[in-house]
N, C-alpha and C. Protein backbone atom coordinates (compact mmCIF):
# COMPACT_ATOMS: atom_id res chain seq x y z
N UNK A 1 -12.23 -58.65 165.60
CA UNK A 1 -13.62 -59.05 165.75
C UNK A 1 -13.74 -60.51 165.29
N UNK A 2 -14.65 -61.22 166.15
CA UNK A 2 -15.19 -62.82 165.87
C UNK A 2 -16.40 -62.67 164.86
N UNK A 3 -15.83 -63.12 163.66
CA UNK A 3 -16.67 -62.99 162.80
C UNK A 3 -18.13 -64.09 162.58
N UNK A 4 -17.60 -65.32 163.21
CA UNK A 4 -18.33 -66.06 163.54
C UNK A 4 -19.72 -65.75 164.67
N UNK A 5 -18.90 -65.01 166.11
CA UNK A 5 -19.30 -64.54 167.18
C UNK A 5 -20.94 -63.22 166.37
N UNK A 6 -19.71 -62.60 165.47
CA UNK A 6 -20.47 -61.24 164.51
C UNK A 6 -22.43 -62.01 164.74
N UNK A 7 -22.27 -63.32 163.14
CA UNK A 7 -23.36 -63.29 162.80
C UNK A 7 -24.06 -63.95 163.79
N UNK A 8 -23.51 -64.62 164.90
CA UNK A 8 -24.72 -65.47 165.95
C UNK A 8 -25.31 -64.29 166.50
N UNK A 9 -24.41 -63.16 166.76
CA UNK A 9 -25.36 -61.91 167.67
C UNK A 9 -26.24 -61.35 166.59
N UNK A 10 -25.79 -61.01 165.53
CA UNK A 10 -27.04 -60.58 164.05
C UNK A 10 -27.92 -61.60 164.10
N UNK A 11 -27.71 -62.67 164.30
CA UNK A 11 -29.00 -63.52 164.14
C UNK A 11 -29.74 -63.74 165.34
N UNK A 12 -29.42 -63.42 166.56
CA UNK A 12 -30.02 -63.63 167.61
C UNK A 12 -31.02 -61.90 168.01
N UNK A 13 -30.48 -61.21 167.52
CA UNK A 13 -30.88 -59.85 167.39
C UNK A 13 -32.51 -60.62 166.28
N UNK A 14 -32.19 -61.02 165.07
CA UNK A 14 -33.15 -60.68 164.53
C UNK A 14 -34.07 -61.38 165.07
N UNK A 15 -33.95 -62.62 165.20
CA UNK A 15 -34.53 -63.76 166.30
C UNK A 15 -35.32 -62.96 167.47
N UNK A 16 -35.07 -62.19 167.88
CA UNK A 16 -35.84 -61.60 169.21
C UNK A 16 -36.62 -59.88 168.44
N UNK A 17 -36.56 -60.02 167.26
CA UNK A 17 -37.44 -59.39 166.70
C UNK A 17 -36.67 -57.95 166.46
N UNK A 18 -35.94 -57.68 166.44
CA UNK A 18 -34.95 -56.54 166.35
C UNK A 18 -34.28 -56.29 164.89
N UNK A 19 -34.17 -55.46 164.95
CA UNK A 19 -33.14 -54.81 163.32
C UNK A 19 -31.95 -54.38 163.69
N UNK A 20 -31.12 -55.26 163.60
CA UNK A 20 -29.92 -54.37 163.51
C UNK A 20 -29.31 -53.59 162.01
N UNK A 21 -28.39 -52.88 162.58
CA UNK A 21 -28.60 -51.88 161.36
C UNK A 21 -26.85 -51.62 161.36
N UNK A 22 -26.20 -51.48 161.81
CA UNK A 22 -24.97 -51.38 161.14
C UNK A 22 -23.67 -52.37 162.09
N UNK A 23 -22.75 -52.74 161.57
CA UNK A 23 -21.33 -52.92 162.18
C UNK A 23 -19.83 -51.82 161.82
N UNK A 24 -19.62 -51.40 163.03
CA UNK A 24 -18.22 -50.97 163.39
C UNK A 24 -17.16 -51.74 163.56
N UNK A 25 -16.14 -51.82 162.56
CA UNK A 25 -14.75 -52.08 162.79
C UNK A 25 -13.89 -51.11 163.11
N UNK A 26 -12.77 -51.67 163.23
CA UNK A 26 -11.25 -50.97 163.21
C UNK A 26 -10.06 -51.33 162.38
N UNK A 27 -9.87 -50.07 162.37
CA UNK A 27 -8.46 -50.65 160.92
C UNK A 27 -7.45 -50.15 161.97
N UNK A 28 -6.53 -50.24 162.58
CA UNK A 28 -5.64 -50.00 163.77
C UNK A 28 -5.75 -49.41 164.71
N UNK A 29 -5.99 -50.37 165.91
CA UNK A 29 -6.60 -49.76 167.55
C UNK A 29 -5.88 -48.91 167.78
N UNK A 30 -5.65 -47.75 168.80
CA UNK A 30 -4.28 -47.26 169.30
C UNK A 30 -3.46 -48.08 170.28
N UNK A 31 -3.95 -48.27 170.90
CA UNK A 31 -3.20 -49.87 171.97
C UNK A 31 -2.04 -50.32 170.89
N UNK A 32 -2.85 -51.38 170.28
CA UNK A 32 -2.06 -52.43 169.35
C UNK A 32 -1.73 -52.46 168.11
N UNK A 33 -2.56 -51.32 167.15
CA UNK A 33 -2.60 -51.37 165.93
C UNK A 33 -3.59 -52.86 165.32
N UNK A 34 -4.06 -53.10 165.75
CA UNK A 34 -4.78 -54.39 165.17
C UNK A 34 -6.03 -54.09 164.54
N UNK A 35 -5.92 -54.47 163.45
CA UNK A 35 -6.89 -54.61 162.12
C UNK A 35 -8.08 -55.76 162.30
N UNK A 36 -9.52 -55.59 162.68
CA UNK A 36 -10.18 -55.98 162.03
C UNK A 36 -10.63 -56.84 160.82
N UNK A 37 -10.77 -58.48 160.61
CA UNK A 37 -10.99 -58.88 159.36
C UNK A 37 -12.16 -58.05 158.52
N UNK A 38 -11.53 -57.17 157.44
CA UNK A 38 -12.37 -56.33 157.22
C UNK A 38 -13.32 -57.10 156.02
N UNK A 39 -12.74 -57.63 155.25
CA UNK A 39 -13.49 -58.17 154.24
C UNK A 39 -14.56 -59.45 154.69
N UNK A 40 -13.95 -60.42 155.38
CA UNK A 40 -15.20 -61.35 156.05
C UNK A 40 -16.34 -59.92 156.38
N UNK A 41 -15.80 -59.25 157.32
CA UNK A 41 -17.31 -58.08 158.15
C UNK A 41 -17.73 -57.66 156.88
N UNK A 42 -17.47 -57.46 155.93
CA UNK A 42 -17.94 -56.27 154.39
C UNK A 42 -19.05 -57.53 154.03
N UNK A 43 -18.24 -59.16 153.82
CA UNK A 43 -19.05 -59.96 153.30
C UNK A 43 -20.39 -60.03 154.22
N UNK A 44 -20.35 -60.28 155.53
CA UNK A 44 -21.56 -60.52 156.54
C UNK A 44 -22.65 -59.14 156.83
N UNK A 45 -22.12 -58.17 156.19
CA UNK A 45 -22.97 -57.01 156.25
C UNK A 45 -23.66 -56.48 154.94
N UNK A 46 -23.11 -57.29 154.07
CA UNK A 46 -23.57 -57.22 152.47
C UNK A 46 -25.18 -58.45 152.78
N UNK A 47 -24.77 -59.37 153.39
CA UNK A 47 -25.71 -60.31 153.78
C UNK A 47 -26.88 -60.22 154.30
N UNK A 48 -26.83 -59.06 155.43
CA UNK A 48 -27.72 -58.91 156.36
C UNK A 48 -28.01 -57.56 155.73
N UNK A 49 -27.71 -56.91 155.22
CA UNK A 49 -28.16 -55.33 154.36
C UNK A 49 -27.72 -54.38 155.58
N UNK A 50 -26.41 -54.48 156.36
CA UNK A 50 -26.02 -53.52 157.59
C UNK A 50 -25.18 -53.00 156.61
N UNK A 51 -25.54 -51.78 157.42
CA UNK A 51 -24.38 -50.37 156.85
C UNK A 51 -23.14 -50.75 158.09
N UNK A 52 -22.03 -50.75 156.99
CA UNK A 52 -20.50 -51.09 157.44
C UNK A 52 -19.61 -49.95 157.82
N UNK A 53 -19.53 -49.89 159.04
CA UNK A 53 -18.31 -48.39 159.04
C UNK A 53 -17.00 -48.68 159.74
N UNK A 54 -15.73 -48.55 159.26
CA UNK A 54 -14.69 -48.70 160.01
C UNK A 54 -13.81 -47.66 160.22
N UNK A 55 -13.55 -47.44 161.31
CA UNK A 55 -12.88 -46.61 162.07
C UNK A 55 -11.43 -46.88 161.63
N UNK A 56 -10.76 -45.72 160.57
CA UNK A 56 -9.35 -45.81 160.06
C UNK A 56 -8.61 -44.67 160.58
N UNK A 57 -8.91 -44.33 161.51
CA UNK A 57 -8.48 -43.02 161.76
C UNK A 57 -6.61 -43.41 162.01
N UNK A 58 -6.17 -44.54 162.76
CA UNK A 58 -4.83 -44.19 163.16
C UNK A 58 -4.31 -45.46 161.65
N UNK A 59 -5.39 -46.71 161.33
CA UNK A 59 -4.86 -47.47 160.18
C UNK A 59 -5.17 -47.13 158.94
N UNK A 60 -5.70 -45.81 158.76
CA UNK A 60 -6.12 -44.90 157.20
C UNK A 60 -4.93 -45.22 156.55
N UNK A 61 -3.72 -44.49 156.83
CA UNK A 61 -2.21 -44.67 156.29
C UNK A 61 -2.12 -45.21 155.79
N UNK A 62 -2.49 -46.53 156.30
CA UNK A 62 -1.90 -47.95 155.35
C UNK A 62 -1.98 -48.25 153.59
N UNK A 63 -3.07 -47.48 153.14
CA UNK A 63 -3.29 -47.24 152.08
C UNK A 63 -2.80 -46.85 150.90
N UNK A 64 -1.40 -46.30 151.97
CA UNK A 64 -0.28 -45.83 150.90
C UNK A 64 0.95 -46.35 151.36
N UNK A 65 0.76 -47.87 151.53
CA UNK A 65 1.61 -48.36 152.23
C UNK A 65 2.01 -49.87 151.15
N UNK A 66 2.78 -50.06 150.11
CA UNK A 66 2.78 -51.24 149.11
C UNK A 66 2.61 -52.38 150.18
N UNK A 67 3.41 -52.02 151.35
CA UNK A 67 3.73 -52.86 152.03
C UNK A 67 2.40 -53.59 153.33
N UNK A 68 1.59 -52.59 153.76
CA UNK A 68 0.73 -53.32 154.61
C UNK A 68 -0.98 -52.60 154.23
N UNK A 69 -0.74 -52.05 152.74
CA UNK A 69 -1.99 -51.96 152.08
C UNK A 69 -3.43 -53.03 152.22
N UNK A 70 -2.80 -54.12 152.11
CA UNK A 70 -3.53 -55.39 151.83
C UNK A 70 -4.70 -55.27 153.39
N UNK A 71 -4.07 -54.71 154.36
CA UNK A 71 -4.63 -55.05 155.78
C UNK A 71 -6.16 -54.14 155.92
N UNK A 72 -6.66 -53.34 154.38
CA UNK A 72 -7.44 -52.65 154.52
C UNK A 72 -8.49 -53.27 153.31
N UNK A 73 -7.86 -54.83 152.83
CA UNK A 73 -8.94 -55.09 152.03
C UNK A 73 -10.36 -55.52 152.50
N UNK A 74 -11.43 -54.61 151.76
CA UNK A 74 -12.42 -54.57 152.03
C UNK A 74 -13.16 -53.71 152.05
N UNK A 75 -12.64 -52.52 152.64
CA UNK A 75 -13.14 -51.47 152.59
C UNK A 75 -13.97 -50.47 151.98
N UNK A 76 -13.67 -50.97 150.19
CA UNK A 76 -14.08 -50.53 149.34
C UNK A 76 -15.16 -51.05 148.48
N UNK A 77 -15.76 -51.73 150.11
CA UNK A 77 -17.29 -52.44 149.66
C UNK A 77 -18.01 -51.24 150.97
N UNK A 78 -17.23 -50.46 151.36
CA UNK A 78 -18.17 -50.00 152.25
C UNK A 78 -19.26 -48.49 151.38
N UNK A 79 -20.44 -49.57 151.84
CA UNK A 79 -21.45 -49.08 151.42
C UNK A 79 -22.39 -48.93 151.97
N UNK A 80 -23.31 -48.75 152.33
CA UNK A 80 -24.93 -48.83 152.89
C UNK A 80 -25.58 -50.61 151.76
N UNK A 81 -25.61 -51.34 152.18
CA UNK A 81 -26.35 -52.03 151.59
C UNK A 81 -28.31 -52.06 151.84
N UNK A 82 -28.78 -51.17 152.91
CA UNK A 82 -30.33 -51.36 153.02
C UNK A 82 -30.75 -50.78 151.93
């Protein structure tokens, strides 16, 4: 995800009078395995008060992984911020 791309559409949403209310990531696609910058999205949804949800279903694992743990930092801001 374009994290940059992220907040111009959050701000153009609110701009036209709208609430957005949450962002979906991914912690490993099935295609590619590709991770989501999860912590930039945690920071930009802490911002805007969006509830953050990421889809870990095939990159959950990683968690017990010394080795590619790191690819899930962030996560553990997921919260509801409204």
């Amino acid at each position: 995800m374009n994290t940059t791309h992220l907040q111009e559409q959050i701000q153009r949403t609110l701009d036209e009078g709208a609430r957005p209310f949450m962002v979906s990531a991914t912690a490993g696609t099935t295609v590619l395995g590709a991770f989501d910058p999860l912590s930039s999205i945690s920071t930009i949804c802490k911002k805007y008060g969006l509830w953050f949800h990421v889809d870990a279903a095939w990159g959950g694992g990683a968690l017990f992984s010394q080795q590619h743990k790191h690819l899930l930092d962030g996560i553990h801001r997921l919260i509801a911020y409204t």
